[in-house]
Protein backbone atom coordinates (compact mmCIF):
# COMPACT_ATOMS: atom_id res chain seq x y z
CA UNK A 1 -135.39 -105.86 -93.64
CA UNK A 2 -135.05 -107.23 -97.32
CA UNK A 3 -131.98 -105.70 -97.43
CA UNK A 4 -130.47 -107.22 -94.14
CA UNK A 5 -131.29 -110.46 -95.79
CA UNK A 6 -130.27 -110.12 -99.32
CA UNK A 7 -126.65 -108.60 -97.67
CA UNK A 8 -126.46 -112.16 -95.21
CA UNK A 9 -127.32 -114.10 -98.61
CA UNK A 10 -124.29 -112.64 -100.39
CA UNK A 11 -121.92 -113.00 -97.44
CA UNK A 12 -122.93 -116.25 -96.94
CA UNK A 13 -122.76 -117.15 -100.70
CA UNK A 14 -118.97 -114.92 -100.74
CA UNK A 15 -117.92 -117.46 -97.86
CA UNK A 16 -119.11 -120.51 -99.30
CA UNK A 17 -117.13 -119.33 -102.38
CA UNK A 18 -113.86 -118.79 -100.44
CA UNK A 19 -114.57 -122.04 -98.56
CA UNK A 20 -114.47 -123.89 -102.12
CA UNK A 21 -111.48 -122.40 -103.75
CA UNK A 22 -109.35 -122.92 -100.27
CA UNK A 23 -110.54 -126.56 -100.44
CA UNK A 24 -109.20 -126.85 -104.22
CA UNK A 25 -106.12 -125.16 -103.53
CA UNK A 26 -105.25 -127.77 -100.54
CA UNK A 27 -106.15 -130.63 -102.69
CA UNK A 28 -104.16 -129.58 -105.23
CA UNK A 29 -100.90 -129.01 -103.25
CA UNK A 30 -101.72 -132.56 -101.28
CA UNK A 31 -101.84 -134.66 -104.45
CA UNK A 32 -98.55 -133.20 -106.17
CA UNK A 33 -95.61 -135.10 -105.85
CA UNK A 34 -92.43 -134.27 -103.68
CA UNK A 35 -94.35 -131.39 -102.11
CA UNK A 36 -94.99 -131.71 -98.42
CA UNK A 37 -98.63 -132.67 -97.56
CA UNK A 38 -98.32 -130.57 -94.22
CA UNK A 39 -96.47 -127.94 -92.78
CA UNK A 40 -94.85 -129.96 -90.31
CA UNK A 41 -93.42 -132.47 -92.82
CA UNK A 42 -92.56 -129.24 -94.71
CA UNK A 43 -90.55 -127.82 -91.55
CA UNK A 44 -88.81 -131.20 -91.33
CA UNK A 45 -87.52 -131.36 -94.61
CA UNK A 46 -86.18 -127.67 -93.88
CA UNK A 47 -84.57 -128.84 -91.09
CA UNK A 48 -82.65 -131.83 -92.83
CA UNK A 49 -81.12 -129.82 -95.62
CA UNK A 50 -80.39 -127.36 -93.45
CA UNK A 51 -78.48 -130.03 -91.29
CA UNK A 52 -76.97 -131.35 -94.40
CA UNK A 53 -75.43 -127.71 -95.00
CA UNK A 54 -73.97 -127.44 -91.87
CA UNK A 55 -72.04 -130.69 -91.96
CA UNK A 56 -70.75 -129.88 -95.47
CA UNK A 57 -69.45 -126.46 -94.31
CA UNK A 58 -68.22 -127.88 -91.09
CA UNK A 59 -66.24 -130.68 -92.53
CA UNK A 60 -64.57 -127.35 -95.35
CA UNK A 61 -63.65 -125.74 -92.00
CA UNK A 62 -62.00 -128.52 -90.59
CA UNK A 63 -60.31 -128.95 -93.66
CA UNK A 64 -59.20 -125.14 -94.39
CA UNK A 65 -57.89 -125.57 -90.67
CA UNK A 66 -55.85 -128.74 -91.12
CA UNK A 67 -54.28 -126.79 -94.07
CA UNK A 68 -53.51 -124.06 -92.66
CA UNK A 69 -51.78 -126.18 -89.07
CA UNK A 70 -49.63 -128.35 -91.67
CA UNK A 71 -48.40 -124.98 -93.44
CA UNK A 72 -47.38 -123.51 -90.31
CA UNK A 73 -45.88 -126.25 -89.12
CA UNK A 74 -44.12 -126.67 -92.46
CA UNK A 75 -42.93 -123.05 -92.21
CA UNK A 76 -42.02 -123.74 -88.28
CA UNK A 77 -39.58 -126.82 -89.07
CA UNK A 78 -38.37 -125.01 -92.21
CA UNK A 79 -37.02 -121.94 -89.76
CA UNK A 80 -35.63 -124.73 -87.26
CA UNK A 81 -33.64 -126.59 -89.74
CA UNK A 82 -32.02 -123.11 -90.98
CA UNK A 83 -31.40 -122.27 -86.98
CA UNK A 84 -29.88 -126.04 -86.86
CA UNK A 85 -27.81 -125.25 -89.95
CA UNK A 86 -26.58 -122.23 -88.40
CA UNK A 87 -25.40 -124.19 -85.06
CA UNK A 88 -22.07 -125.26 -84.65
CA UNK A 89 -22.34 -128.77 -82.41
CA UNK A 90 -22.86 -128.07 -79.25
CA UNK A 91 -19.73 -128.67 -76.52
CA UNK A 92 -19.34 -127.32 -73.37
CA UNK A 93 -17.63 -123.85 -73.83
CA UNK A 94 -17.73 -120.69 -71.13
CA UNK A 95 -20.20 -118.61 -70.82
CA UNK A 96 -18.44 -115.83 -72.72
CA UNK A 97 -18.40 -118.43 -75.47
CA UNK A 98 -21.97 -119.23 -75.36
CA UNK A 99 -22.95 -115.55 -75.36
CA UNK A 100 -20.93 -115.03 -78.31
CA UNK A 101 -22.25 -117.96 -80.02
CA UNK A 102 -25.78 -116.26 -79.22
CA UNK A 103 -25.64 -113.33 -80.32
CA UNK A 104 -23.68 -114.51 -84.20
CA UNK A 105 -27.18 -116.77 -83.92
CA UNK A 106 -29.71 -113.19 -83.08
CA UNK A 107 -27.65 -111.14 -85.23
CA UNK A 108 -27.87 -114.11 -88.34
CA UNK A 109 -31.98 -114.28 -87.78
CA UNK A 110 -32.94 -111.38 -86.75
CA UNK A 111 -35.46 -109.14 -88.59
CA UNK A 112 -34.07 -106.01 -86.86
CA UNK A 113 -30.31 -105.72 -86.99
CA UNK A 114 -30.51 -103.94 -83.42
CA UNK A 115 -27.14 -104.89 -81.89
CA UNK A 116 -28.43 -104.14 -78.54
CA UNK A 117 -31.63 -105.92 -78.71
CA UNK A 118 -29.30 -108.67 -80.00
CA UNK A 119 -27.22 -108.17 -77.02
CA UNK A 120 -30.16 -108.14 -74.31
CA UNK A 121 -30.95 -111.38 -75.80
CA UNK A 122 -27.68 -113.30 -75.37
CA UNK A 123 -27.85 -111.92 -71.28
CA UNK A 124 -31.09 -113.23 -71.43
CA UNK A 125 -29.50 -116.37 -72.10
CA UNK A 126 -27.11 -115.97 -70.09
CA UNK A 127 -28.93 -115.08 -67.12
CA UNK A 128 -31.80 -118.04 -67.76
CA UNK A 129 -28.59 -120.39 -67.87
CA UNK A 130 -27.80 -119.20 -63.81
CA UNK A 131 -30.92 -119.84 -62.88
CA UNK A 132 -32.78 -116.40 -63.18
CA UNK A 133 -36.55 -116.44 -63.89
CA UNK A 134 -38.26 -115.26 -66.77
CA UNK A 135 -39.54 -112.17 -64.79
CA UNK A 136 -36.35 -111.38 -63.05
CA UNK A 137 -34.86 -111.67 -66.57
CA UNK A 138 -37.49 -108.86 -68.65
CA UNK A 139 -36.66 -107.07 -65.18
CA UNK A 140 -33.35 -106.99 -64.95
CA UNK A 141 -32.79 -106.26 -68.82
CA UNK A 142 -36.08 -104.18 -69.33
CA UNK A 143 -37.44 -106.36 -71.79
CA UNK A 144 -41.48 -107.83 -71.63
CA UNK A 145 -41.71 -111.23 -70.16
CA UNK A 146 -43.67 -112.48 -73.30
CA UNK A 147 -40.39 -111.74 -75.20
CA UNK A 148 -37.89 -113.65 -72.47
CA UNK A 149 -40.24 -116.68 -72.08
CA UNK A 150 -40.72 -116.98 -76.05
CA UNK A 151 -36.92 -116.79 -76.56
CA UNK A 152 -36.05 -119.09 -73.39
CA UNK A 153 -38.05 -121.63 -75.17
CA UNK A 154 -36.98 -121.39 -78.26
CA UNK A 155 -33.45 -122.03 -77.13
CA UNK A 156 -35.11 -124.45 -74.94
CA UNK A 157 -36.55 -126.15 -77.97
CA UNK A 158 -32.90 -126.14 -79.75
CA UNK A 159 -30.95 -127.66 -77.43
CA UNK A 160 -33.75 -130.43 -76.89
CA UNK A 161 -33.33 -131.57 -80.97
């Protein structure tokens, strides 16, 4: 029975121990400065730079973007002024003339010298001028729709300026 008691005496005296070193440690970290005093204040603090690191990189984004829109559109206007250059002024001609005048414009800018593609594209023109659709057109002159509706306005977009 001794023993039972002197083993609860040394628990009790282990606890009391641990009980008095986790007091000093809190009171230490509650009276330094610029340390949180709790966890919550802790978690808030966390939370505001975190915010603060968000809006910093958010605001580089929205600047990388704006970059990157005013170099496109830089190289955009660039490639229009050398189509406008190209352009004799516009009168009213026949339609063979305008389909010649089309394809000296493919066969000047295009990245593939492909006289046929060059010539597909001038019908295309041709045909969008009567009236045809974009998806009769690509049917008709077995080309993809994305390509007639990107070159339809493109010329589109010419002939506005």
């Amino acid at each position: 029975m001794s023993i039972w008691i002197a083993l609860s005496l040394l628990l009790h005296l282990i606890t009391l121990f641990a009980l008095i070193v986790v007091y000093q440690r809190c009171s230490v970290l509650g009276r330094s400065k610029g340390e949180p005093r709790s966890t919550l204040e802790y978690l808030e603090n966390f939370v505001k730079k975190v915010e603060q690191e968000n809006e910093t990189y958010y605001r580089n984004v929205l600047a990388h973007i704006e970059d990157l829109e005013a170099k496109w559109e830089n190289k955009l206007n660039d490639f229009l002024n050398k189509m406008n250059e190209n352009t004799p002024p516009s009168s009213h001609t026949s339609h063979a003339d305008d389909e010649r005048h089309d394809l000296d414009l493919f066969a000047k800018h295009s990245t593939q010298a492909n006289v046929a593609g060059d010539e597909a594209f001038a019908r295309a023109l041709r045909l969008h001028r009567q009236g045809y659709s974009p998806e009769q057109i690509a049917k008709q002159l077995g080309i993809g729709i994305g390509e007639t509706e990107l070159l339809i306005s493109l010329f589109n977009k010419k002939d506005k300026e």
